[in-house]
Protein backbone atom coordinates (compact mmCIF):
# COMPACT_ATOMS: atom_id res chain seq x y z
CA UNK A 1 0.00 0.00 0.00
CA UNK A 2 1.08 3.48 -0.44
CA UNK A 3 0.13 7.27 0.71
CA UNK A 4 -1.24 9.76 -2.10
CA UNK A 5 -2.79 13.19 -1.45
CA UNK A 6 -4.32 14.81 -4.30
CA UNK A 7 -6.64 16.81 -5.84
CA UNK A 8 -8.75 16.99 -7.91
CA UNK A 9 -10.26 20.21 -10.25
CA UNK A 10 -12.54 21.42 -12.89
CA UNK A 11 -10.61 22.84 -15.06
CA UNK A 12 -11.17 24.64 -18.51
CA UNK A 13 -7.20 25.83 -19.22
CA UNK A 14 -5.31 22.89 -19.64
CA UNK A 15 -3.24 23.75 -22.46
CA UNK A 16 -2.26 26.81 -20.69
CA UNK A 17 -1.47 24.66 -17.39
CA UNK A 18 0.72 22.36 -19.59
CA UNK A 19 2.58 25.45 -20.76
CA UNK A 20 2.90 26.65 -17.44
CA UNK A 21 4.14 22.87 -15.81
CA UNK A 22 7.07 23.34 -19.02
CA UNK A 23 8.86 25.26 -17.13
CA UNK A 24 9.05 22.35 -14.38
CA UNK A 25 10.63 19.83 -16.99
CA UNK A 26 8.31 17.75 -16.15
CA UNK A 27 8.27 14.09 -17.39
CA UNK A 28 5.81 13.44 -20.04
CA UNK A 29 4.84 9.82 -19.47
CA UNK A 30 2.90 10.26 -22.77
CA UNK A 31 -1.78 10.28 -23.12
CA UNK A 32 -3.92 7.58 -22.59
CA UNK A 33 -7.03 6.51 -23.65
CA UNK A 34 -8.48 4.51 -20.35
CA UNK A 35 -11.24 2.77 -19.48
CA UNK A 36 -12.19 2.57 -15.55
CA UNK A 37 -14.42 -0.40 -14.77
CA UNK A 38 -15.65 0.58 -11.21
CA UNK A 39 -16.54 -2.71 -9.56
CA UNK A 40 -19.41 -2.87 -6.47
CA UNK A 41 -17.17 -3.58 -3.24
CA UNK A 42 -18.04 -3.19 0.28
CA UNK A 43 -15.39 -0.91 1.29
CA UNK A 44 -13.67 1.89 -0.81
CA UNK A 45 -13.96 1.87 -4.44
CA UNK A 46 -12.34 -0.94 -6.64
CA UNK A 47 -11.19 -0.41 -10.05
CA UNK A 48 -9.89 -1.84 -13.43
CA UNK A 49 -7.77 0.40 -15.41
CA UNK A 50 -7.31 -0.42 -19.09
CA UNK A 51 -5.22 1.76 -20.58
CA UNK A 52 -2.75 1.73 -23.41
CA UNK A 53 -0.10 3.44 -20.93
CA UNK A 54 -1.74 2.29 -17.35
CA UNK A 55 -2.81 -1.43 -17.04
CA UNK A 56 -3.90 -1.66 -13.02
CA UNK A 57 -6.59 -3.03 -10.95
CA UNK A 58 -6.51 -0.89 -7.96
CA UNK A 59 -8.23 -0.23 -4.67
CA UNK A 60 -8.59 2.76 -2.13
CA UNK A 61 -10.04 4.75 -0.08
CA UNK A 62 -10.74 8.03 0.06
CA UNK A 63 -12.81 10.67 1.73
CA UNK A 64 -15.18 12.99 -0.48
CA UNK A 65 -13.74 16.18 0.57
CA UNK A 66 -12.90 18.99 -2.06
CA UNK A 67 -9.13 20.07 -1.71
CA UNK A 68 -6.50 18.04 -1.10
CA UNK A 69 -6.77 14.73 0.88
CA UNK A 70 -5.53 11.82 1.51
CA UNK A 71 -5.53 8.48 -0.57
CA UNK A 72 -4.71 4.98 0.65
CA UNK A 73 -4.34 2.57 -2.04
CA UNK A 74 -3.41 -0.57 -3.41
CA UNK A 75 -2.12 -1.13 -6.79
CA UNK A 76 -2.08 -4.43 -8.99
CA UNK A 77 -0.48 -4.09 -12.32
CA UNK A 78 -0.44 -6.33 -14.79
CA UNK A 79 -0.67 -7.24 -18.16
CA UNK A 80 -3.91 -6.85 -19.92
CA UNK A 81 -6.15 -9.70 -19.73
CA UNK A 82 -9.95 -10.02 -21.02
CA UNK A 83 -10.44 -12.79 -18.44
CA UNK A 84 -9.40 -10.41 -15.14
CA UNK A 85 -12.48 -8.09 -16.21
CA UNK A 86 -15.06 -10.97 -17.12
CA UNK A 87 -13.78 -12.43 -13.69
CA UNK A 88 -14.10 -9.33 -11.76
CA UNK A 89 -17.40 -8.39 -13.12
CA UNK A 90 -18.88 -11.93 -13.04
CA UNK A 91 -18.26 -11.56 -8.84
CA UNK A 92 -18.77 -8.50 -8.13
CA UNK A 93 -21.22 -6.17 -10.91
CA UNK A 94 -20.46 -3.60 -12.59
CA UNK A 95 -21.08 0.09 -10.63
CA UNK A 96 -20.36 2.70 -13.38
CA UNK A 97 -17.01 3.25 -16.21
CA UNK A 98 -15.55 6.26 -16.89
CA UNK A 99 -14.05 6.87 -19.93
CA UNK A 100 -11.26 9.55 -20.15
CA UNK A 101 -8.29 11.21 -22.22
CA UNK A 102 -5.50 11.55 -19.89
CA UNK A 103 -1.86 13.46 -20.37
CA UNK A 104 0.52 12.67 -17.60
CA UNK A 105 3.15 14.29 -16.35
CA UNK A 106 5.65 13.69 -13.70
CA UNK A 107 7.39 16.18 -11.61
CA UNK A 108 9.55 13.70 -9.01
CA UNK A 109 7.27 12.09 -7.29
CA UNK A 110 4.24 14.05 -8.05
CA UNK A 111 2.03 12.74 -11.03
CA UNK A 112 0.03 15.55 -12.70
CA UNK A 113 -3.28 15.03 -14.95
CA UNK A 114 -4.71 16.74 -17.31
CA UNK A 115 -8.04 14.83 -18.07
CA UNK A 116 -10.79 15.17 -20.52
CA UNK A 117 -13.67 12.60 -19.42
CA UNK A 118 -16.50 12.13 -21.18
CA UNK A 119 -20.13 13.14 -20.16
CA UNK A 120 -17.84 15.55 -17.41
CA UNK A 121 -15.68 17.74 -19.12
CA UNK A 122 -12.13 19.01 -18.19
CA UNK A 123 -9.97 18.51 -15.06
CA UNK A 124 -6.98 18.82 -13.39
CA UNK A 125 -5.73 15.98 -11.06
CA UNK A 126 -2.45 16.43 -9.42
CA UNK A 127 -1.15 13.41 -6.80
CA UNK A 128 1.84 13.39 -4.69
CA UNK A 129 3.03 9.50 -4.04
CA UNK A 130 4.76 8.93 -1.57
CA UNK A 131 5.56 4.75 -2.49
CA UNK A 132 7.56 3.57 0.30
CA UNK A 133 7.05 5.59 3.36
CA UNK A 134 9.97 8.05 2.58
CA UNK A 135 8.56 11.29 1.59
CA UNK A 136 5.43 11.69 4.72
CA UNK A 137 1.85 13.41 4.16
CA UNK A 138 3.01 16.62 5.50
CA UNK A 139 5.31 16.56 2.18
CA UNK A 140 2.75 15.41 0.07
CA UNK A 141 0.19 18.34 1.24
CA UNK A 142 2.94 20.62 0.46
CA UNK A 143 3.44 19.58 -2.62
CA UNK A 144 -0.27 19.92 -3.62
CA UNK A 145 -0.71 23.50 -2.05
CA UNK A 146 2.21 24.01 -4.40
CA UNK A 147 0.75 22.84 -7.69
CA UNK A 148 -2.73 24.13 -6.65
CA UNK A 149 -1.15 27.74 -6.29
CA UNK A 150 1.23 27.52 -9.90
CA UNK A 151 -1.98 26.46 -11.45
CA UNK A 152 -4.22 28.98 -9.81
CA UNK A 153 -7.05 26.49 -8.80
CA UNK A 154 -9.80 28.38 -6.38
CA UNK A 155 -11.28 26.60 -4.03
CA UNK A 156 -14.95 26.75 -5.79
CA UNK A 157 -12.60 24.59 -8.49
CA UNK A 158 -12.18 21.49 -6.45
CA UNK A 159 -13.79 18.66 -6.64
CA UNK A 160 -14.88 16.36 -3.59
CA UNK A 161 -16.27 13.32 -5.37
CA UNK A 162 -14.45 10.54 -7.89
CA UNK A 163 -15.65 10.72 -11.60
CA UNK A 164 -17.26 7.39 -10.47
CA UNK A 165 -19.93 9.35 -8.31
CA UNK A 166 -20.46 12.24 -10.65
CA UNK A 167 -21.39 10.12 -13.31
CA UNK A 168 -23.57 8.21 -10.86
CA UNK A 169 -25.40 11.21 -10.18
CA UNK A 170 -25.97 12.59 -13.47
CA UNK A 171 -29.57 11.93 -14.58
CA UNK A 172 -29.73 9.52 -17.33
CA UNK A 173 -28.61 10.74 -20.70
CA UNK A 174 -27.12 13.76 -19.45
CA UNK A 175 -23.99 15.14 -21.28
CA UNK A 176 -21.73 18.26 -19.76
């Protein structure tokens, strides 16, 4: 398992954020096309990532709080498989998928999003890992007030809930 806080924001600048992260040298780690399968679980949310960048099936837990918070997770990646899915949904159902456009960066151990989801618009996710107990959440939060302030997200910009719920929520056939 490892620590995250992040954030998450609605965001309609991201090509001017990416200009503005340039002058971090950030690592591009390159876009993805993925496709969350949110599975129902009793605790936490579950998820498969396929992606043609991020392969993972991943768990964690989170509080619905806008700003930064934390994140505990656990993180299984693998090869892509047809059978994990059919297995996972077979057991548990299906909840919701998102569907998103994702460029991600990497400054050190902070991993920056710039997302484009369907049915939700734009956003802005920025998380600071800390993998192996090394770095501490009072790091991490600094880190995020950081990024929040270079990219001048308000606080009416955060988000508190996963794409997960907000798709959940969104009367049937409704497109943002």
């Amino acid at each position: 398992m490892h620590l995250n806080i992040e954030f998450k924001a609605r965001s309609s600048r991201n090509k001017e954020l990416q200009q503005l992260l340039a002058d971090h040298n950030p690592r591009f780690a390159g876009e993805d096309h993925q496709k969350d399968t949110y599975f129902n679980v009793p605790h936490g949310r579950m998820k498969l990532r396929e992606g043609n960048i991020e392969h993972a099936l991943i768990h964690y837990q989170r509080s619905n709080i806008a700003g930064a918070k934390q994140s505990d997770v656990i993180l299984y990646q693998h090869q892509p498989d047809a059978a994990l899915k059919a297995l996972l949904t077979a057991a548990l159902g299906i909840k919701v998928v998102v569907e998103k456009r994702r460029r991600i960066y990497f400054v050190d151990n902070v991993k920056i999003h710039f997302d484009e989801v369907a049915g939700l618009g734009q956003f802005l996710e920025v998380e600071a890992i800390d993998a192996d107990g090394s770095i501490g959440a009072e790091k991490l939060q600094e880190q995020c007030r950081y990024f929040a302030t270079l990219f001048g997200v308000a606080d009416s910009d955060y988000l508190a809930q996963s794409y997960s719920d907000m798709l959940l929520q969104q009367p049937p056939g409704a497109e943002k």
